[in-house]
C-alpha atoms as a PDB file:
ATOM      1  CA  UNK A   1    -132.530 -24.928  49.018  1.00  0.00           C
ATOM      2  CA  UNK A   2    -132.519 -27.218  51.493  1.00  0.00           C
ATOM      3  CA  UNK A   3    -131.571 -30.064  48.956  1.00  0.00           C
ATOM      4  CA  UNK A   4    -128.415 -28.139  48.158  1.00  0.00           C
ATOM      5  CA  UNK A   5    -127.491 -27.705  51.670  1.00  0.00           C
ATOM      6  CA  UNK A   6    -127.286 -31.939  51.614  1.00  0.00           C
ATOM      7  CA  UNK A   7    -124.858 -31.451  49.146  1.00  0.00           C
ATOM      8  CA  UNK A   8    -122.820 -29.218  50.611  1.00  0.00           C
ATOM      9  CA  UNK A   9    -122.699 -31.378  53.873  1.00  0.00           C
ATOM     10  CA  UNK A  10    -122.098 -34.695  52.024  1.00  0.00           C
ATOM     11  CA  UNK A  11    -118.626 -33.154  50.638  1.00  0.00           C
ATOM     12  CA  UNK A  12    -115.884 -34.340  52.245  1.00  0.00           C
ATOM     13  CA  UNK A  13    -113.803 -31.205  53.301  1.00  0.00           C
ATOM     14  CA  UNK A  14    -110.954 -33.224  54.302  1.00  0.00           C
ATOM     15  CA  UNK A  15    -110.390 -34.500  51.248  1.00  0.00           C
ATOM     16  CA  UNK A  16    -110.185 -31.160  49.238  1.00  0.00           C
ATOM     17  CA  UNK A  17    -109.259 -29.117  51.759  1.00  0.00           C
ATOM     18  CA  UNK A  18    -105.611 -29.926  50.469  1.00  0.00           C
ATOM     19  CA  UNK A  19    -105.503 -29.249  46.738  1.00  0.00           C
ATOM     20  CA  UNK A  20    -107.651 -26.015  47.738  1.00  0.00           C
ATOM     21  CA  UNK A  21    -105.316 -24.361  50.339  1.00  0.00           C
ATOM     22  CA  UNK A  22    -102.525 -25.058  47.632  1.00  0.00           C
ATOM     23  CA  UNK A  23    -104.471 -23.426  44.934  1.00  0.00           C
ATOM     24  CA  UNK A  24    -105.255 -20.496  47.071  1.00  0.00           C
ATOM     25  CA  UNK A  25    -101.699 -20.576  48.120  1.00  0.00           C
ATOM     26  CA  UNK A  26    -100.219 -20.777  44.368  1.00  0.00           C
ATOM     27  CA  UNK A  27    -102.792 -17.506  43.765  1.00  0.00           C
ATOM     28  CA  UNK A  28    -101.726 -15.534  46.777  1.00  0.00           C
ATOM     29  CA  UNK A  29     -97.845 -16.228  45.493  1.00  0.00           C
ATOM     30  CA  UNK A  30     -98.680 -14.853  41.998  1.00  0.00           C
ATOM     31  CA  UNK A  31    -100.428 -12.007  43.278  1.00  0.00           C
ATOM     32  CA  UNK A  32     -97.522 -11.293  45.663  1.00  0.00           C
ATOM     33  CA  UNK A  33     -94.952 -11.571  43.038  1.00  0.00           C
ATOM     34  CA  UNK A  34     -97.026  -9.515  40.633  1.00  0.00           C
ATOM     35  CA  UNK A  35     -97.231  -6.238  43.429  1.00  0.00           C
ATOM     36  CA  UNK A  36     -93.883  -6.909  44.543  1.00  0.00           C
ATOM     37  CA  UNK A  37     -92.616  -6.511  41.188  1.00  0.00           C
ATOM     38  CA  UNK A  38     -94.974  -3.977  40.166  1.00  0.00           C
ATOM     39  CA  UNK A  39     -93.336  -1.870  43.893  1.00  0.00           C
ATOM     40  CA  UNK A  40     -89.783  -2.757  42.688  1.00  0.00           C
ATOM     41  CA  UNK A  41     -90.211  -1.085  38.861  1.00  0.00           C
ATOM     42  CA  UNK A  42     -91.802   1.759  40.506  1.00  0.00           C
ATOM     43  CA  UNK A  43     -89.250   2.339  42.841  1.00  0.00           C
ATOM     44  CA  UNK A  44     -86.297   1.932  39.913  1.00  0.00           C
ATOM     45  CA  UNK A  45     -88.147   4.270  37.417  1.00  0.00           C
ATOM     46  CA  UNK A  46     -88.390   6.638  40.993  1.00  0.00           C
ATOM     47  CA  UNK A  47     -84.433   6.377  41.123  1.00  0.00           C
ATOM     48  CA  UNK A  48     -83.757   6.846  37.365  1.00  0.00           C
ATOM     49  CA  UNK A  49     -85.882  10.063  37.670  1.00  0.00           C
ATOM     50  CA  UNK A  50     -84.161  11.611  40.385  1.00  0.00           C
ATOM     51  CA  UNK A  51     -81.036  11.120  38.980  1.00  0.00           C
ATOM     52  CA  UNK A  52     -81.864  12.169  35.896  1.00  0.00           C
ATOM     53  CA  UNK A  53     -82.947  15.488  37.387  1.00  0.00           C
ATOM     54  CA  UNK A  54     -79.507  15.810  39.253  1.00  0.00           C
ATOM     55  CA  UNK A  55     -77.539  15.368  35.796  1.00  0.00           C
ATOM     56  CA  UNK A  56     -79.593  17.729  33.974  1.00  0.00           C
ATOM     57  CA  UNK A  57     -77.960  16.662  30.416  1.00  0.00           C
ATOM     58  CA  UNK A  58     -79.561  14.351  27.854  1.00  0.00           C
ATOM     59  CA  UNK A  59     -76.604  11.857  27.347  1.00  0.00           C
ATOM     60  CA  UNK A  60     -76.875  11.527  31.714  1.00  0.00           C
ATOM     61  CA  UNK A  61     -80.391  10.715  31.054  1.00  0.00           C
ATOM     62  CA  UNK A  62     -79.469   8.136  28.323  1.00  0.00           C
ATOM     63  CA  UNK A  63     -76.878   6.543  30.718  1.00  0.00           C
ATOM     64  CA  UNK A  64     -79.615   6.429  33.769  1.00  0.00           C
ATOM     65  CA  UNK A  65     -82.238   4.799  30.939  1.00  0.00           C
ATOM     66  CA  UNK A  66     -79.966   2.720  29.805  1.00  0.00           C
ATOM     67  CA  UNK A  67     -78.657   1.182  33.650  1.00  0.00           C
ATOM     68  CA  UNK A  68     -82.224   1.676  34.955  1.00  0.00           C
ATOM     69  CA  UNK A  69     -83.495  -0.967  32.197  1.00  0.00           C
ATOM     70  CA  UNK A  70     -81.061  -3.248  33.768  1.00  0.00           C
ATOM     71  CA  UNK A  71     -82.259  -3.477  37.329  1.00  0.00           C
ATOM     72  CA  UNK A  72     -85.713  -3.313  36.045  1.00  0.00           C
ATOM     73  CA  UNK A  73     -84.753  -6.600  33.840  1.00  0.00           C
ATOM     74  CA  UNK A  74     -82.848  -8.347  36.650  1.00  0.00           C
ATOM     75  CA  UNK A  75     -85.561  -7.351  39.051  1.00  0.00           C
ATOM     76  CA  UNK A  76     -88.189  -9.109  37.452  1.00  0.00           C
ATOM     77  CA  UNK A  77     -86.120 -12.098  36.682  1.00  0.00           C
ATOM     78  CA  UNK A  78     -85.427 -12.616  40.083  1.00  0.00           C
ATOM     79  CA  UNK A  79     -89.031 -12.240  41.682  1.00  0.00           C
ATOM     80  CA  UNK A  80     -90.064 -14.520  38.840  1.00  0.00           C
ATOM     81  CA  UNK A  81     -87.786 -17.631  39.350  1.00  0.00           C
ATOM     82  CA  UNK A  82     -88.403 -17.222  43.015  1.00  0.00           C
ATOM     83  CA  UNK A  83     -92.352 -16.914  42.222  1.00  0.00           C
ATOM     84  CA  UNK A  84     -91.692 -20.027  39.966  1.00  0.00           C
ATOM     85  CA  UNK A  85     -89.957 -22.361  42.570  1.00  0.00           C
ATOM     86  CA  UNK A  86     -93.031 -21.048  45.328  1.00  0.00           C
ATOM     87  CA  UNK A  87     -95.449 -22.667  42.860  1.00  0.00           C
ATOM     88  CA  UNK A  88     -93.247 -25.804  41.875  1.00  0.00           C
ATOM     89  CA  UNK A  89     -93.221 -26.502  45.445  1.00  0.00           C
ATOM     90  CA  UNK A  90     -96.663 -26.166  46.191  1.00  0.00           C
ATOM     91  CA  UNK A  91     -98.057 -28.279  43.740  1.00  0.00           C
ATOM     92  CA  UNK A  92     -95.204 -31.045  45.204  1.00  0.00           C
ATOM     93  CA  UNK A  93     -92.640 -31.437  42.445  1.00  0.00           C
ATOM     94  CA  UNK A  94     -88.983 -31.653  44.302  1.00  0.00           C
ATOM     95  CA  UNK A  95     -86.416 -28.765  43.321  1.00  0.00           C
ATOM     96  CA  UNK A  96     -83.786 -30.371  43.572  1.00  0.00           C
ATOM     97  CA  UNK A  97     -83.894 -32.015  40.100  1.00  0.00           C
ATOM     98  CA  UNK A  98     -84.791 -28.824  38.228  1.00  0.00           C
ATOM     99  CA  UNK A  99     -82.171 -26.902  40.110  1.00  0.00           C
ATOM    100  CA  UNK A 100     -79.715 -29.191  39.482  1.00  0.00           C
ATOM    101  CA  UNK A 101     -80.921 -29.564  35.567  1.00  0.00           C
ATOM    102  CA  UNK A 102     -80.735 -25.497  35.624  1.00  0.00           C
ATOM    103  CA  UNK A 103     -77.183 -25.267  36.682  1.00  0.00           C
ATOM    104  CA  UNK A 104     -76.338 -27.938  34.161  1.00  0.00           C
ATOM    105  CA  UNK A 105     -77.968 -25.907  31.073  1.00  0.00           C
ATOM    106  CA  UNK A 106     -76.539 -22.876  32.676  1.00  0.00           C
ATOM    107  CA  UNK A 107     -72.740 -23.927  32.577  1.00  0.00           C
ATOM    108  CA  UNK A 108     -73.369 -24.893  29.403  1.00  0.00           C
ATOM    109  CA  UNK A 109     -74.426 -21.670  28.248  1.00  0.00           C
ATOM    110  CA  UNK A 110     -71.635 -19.791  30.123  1.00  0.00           C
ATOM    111  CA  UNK A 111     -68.954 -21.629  28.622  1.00  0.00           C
ATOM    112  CA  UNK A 112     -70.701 -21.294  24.812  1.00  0.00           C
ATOM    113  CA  UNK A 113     -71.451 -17.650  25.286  1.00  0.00           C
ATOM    114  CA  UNK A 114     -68.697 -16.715  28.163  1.00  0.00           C
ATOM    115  CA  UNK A 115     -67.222 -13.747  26.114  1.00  0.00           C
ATOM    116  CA  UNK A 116     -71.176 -12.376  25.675  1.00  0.00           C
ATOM    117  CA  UNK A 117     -71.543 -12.147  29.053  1.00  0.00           C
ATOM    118  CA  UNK A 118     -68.300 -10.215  29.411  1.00  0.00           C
ATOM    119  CA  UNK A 119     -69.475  -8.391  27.041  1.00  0.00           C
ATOM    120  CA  UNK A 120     -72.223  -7.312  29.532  1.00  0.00           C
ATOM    121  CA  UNK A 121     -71.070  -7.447  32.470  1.00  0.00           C
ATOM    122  CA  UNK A 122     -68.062  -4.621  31.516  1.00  0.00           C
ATOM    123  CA  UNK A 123     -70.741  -2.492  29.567  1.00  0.00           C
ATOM    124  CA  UNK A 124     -72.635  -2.390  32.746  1.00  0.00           C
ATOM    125  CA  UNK A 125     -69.981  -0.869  34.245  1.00  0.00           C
ATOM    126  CA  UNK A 126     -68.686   1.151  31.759  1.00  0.00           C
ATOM    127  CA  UNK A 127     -71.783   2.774  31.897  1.00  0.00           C
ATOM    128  CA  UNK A 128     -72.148   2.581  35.387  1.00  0.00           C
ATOM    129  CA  UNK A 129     -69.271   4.454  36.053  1.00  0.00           C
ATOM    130  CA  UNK A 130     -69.218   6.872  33.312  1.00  0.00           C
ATOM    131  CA  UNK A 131     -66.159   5.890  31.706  1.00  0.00           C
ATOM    132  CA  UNK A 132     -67.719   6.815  27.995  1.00  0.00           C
ATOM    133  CA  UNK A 133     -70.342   8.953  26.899  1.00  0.00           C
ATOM    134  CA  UNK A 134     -71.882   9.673  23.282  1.00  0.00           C
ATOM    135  CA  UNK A 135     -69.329  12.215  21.769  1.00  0.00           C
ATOM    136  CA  UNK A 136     -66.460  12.023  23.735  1.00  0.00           C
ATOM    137  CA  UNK A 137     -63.428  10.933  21.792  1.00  0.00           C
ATOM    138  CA  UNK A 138     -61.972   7.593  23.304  1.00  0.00           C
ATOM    139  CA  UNK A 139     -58.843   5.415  22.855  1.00  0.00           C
ATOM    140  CA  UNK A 140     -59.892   2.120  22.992  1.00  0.00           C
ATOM    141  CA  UNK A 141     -58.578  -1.512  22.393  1.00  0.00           C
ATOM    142  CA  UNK A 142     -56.274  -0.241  20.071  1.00  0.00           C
ATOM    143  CA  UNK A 143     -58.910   2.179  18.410  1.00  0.00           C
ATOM    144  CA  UNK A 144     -59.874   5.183  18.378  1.00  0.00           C
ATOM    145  CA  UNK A 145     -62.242   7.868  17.289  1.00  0.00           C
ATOM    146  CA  UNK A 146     -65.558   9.308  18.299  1.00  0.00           C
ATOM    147  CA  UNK A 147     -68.387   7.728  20.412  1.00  0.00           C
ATOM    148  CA  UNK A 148     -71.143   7.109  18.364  1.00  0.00           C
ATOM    149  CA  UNK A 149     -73.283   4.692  20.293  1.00  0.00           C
ATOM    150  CA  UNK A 150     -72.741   2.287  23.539  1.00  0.00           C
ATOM    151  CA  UNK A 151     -74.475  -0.309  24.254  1.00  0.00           C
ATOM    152  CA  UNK A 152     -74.605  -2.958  27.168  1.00  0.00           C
ATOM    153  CA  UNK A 153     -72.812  -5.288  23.842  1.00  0.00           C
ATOM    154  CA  UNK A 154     -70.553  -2.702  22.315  1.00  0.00           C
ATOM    155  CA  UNK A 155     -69.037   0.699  22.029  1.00  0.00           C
ATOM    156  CA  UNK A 156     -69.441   1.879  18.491  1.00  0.00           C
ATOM    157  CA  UNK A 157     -66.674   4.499  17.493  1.00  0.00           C
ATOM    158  CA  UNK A 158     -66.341   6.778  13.531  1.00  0.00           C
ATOM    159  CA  UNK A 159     -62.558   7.350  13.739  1.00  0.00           C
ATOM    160  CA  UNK A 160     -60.909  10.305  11.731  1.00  0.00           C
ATOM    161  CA  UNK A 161     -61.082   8.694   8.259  1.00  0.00           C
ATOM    162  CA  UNK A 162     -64.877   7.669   8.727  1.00  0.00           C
ATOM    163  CA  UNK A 163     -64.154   4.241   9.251  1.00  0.00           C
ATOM    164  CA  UNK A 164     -67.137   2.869  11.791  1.00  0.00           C
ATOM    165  CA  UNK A 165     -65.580   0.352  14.597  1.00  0.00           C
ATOM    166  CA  UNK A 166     -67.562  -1.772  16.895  1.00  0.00           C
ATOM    167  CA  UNK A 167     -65.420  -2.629  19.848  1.00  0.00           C
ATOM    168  CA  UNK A 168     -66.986  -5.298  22.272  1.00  0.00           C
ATOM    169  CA  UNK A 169     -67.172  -4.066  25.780  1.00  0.00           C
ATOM    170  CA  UNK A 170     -65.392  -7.387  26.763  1.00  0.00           C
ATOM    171  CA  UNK A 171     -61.764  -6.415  24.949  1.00  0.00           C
ATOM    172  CA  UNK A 172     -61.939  -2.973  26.757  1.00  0.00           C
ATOM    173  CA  UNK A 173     -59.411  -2.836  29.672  1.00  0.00           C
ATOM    174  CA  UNK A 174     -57.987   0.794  29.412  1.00  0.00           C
ATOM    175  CA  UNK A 175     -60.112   3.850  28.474  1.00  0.00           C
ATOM    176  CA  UNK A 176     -58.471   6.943  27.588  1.00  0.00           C
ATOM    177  CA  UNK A 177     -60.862   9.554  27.366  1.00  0.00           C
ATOM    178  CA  UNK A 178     -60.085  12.609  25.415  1.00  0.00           C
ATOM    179  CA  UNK A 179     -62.560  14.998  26.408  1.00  0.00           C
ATOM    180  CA  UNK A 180     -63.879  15.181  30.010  1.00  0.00           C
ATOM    181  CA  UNK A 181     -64.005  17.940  31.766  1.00  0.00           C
ATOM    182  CA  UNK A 182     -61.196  19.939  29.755  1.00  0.00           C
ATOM    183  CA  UNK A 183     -58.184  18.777  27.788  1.00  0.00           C
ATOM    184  CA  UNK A 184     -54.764  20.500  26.834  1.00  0.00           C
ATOM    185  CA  UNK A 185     -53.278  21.887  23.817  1.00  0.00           C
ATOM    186  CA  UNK A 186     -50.059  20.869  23.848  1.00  0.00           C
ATOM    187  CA  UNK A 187     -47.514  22.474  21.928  1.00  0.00           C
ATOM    188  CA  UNK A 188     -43.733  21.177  20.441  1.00  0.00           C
ATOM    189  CA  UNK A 189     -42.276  24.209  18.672  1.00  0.00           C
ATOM    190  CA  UNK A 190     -38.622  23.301  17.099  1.00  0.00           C
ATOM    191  CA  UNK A 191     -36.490  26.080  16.091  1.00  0.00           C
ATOM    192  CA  UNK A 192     -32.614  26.767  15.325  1.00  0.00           C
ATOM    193  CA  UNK A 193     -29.641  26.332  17.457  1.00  0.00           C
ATOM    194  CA  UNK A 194     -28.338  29.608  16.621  1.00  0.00           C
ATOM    195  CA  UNK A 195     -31.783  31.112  17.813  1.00  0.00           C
ATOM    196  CA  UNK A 196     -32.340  32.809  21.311  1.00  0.00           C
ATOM    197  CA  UNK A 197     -34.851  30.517  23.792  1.00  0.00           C
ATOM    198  CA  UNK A 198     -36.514  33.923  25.143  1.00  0.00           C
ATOM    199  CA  UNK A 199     -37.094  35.389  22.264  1.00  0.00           C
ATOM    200  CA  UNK A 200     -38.631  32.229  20.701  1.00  0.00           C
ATOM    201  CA  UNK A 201     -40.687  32.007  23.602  1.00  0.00           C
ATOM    202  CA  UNK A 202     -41.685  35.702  24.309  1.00  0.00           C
ATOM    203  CA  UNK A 203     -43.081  35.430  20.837  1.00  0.00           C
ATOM    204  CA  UNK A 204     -45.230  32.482  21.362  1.00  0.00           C
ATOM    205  CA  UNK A 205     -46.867  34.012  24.092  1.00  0.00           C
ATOM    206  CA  UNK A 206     -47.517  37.363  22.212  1.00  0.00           C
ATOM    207  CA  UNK A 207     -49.145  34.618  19.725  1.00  0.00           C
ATOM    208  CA  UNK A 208     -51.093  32.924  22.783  1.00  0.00           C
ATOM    209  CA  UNK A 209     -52.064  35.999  23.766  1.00  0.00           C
ATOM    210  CA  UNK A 210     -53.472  37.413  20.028  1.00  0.00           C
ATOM    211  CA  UNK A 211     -55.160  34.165  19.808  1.00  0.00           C
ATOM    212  CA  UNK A 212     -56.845  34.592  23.331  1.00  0.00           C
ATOM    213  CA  UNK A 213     -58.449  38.042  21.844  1.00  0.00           C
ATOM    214  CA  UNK A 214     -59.654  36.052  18.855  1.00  0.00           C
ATOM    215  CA  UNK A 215     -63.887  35.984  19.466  1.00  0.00           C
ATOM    216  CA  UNK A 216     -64.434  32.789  17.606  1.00  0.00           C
ATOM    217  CA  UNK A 217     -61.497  30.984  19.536  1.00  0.00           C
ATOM    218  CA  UNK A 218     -61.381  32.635  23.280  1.00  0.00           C
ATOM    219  CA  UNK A 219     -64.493  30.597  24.385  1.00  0.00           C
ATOM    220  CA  UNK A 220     -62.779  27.549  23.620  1.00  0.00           C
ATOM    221  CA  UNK A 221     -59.662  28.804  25.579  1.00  0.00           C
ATOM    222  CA  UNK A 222     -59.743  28.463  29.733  1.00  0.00           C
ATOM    223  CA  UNK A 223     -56.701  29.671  30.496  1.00  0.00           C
ATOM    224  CA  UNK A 224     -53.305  31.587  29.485  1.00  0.00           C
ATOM    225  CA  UNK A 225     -50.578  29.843  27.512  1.00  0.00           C
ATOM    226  CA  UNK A 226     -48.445  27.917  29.816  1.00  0.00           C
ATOM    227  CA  UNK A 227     -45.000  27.859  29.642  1.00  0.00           C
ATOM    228  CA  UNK A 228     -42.982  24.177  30.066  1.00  0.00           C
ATOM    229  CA  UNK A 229     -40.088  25.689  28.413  1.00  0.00           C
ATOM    230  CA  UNK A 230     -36.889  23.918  26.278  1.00  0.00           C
ATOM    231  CA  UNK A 231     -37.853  20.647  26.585  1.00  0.00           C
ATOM    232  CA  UNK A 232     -35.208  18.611  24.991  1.00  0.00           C
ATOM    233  CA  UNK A 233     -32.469  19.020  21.994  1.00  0.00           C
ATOM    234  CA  UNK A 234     -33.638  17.133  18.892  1.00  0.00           C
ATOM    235  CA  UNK A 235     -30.477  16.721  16.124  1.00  0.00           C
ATOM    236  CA  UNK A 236     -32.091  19.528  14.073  1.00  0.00           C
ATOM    237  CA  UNK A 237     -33.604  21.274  16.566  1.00  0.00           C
ATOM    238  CA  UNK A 238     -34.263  22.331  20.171  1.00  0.00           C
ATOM    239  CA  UNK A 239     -37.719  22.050  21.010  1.00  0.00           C
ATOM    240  CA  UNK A 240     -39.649  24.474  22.701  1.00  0.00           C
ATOM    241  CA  UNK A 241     -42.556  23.406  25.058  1.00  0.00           C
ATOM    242  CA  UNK A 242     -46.744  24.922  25.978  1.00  0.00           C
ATOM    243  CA  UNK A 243     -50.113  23.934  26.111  1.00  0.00           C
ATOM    244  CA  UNK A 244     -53.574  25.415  26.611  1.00  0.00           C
ATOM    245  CA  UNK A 245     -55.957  24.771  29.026  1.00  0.00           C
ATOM    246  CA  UNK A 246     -59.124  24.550  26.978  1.00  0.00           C
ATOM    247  CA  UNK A 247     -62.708  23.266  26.115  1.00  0.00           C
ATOM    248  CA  UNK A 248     -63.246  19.089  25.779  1.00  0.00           C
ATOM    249  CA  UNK A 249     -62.630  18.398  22.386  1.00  0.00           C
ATOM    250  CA  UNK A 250     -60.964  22.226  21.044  1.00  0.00           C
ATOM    251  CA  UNK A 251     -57.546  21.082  21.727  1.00  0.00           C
ATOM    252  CA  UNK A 252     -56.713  20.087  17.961  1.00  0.00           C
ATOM    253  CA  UNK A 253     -58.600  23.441  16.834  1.00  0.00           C
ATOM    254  CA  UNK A 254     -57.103  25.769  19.121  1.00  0.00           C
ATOM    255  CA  UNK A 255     -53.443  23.987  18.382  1.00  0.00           C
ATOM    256  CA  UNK A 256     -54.066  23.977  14.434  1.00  0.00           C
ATOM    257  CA  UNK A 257     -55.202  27.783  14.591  1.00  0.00           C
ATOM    258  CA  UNK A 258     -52.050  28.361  17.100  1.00  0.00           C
ATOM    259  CA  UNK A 259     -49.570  26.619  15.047  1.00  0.00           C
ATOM    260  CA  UNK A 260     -50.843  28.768  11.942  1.00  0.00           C
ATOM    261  CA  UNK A 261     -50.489  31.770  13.555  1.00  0.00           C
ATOM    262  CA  UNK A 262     -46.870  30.829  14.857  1.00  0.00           C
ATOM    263  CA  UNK A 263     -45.652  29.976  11.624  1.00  0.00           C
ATOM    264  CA  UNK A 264     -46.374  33.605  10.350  1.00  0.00           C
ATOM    265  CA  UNK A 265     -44.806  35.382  13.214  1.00  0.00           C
ATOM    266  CA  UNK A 266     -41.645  33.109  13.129  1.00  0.00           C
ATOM    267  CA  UNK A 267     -41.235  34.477   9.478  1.00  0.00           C
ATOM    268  CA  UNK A 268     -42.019  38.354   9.905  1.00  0.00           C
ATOM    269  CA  UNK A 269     -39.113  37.866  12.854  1.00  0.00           C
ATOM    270  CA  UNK A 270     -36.690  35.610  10.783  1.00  0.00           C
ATOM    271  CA  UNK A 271     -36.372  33.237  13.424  1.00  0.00           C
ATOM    272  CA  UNK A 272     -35.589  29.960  11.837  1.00  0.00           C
ATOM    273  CA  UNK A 273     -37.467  26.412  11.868  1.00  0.00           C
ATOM    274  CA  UNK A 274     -35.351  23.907  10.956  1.00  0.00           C
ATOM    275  CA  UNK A 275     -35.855  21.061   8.553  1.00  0.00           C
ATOM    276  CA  UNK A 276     -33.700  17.418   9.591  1.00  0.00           C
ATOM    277  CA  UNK A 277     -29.937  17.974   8.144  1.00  0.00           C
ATOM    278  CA  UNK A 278     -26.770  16.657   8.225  1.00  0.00           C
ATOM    279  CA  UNK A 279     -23.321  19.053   8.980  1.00  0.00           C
ATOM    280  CA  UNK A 280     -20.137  17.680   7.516  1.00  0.00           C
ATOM    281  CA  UNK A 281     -17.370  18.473  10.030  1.00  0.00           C
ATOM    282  CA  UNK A 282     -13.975  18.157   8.782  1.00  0.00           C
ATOM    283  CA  UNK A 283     -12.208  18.919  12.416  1.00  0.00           C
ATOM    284  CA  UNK A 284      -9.344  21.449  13.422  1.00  0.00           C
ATOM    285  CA  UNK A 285      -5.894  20.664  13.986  1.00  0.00           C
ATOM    286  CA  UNK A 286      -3.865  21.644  17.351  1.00  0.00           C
ATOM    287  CA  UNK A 287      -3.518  25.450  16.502  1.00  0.00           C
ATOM    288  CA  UNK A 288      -7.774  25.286  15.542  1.00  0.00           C
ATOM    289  CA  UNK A 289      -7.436  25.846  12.122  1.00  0.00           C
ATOM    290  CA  UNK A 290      -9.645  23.944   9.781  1.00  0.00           C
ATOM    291  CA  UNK A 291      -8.093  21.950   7.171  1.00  0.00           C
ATOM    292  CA  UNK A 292      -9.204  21.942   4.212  1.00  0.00           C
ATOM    293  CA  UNK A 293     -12.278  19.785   2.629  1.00  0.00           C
ATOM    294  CA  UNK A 294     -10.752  17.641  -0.877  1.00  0.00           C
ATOM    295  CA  UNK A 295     -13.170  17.119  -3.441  1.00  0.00           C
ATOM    296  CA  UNK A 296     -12.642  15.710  -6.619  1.00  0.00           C
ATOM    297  CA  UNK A 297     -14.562  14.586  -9.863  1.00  0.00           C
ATOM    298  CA  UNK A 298     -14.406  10.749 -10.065  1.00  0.00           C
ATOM    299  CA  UNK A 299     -12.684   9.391 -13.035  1.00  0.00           C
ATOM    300  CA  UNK A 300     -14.563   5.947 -14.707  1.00  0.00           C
ATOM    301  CA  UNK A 301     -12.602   3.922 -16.282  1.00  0.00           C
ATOM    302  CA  UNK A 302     -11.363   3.514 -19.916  1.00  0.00           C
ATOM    303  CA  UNK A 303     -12.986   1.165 -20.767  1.00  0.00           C
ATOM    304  CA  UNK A 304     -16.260   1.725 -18.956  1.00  0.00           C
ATOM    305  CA  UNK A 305     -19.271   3.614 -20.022  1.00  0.00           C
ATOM    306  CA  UNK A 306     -19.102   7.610 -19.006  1.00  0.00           C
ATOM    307  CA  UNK A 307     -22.143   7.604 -16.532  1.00  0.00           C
ATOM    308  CA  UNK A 308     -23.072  11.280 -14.936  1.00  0.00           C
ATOM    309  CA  UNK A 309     -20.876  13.349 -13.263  1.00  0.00           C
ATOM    310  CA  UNK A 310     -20.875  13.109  -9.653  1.00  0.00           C
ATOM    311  CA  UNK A 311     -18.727  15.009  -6.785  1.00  0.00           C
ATOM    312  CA  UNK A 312     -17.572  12.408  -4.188  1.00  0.00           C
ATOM    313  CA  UNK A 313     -15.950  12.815  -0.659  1.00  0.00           C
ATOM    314  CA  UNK A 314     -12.651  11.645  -0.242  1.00  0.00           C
END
């Protein structure tokens, strides 16, 4: 015992005191940066639950997932490089090179991979601000179609015809969202000239009004028809404006079922939707009366093969 005691004496704590205050110092960083990390994740995951709670729907739960795996990312690459430069400076090797070797290598990869990162940076807060959800129906970058899947990288949309598109979040400028909250019906109904406005219009809201008693379609349906009125004169036609107030995502069902249902009461009422056509007018003279219109059958020549008969204006 005693011998060992020598030993301990003859070591010259000056010497290693150094190296040993930075190895406990390079410890205590690592164990610091391990519970401060560990408080951080805990505290995210805290956040993602409460909200969670708050939205109470599963595609709200996906989002908060989704963002929450994020911060949890970006919070432990941050403690990390800071945990990293702790030790690098304990153990004496300068920063400055490796900082300025970092922002070297980092340029590079922002200019090679510049569009992924817009990619990222928009899906963030696409997400973040709950421009798209999973089944909404979305005009985007010049397609559109159903939401299928988004991603931090993409949205991925199934557009009437089937046809899967994968639209990077970095080309998406403009959403247009067709079904949050509620959407409208909206309704162009061309009829006659000769036919009377109110009537036209008193019968589409008896329609509205049959289709509001419907059980399979009144859930879908918030509120009564409303009423725009003429809204312009076509050539053929003058067109007759409405909409519906109704459920996200009803407003081609209700205005397929509504258009049906139209089309049979415009015929049991003989009240006239026009096709595109053409009226020859041959004018009036001073006294109003109508001259009359000359047609003839075109002669060919003598000497030229008889080809079908035609009736020409003249």
């Amino acid at each position: 015992m005693n011998e060992l005691w020598r030993h301990i004496a003859d070591i010259d704590w000056v010497r290693w005191g150094g190296p040993a205050t930075s190895a406990l110092r390079i410890v205590l960083i690592i164990v610091l940066a391990w519970i401060f990390d560990g408080v951080l994740q805990r505290l995210v995951r805290s956040v993602r639950v409460h909200v969670v709670a708050r939205m109470g729907d599963n595609e709200g739960a996906r989002r908060a997932e989704t963002l929450g795996r994020v911060v949890r990312y970006l919070v432990a690459l941050v403690v990390g490089a800071v945990a990293v430069m702790l030790v690098l400076s304990e153990v004496g090797l300068s920063l400055a090179p490796v900082l300025g070797a970092a922002g070297v290598v980092g340029l590079a990869v922002g200019f090679g991979a510049q569009s992924l990162v817009k990619d990222y940076c928009n899906g963030f807060f696409i997400l973040f601000e709950d421009q798209i959800r999973t089944g909404d129906v979305v005009n985007v970058a010049g397609h559109g179609g159903l939401v299928e899947d988004i991603t931090l990288r993409h949205v991925r949309l199934r557009d009437y015809d089937g046809v899967v598109h994968f639209v990077p979040n970095g080309l998406i400028t403009t959403v247009s969202n067709l079904g949050r909250s509620f959407a409208f019906a909206v309704v162009d109904v061309g009829v006659a000239y000769r036919e009377d406005c109110d009537e036209v219009m008193a019968v589409m809201r008896t329609v509205a009004a049959e289709l509001r008693a419907d059980e399979a379609l009144a859930p879908k349906i918030l509120e009564d028809l409303e009423m725009a009125g003429v809204d312009r004169w076509d050539p053929s036609a003058v067109i007759v404006r409405a909409r519906f107030k109704v459920l996200p995502l009803a407003q081609w069902t209700v205005r397929r079922e509504y258009l049906r249902r139209l089309k049979m009461a415009f015929d049991a009422r003989g009240i006239e939707i026009p096709f595109p056509h053409l009226t020859v007018y041959a004018g009036v003279d001073k006294s109003g009366g109508a001259p009359a219109l000359p047609l003839r059958t075109a002669e060919p020549a003598a000497d030229a093969p008889v080809p079908p008969a035609r009736v020409g204006l003249r």
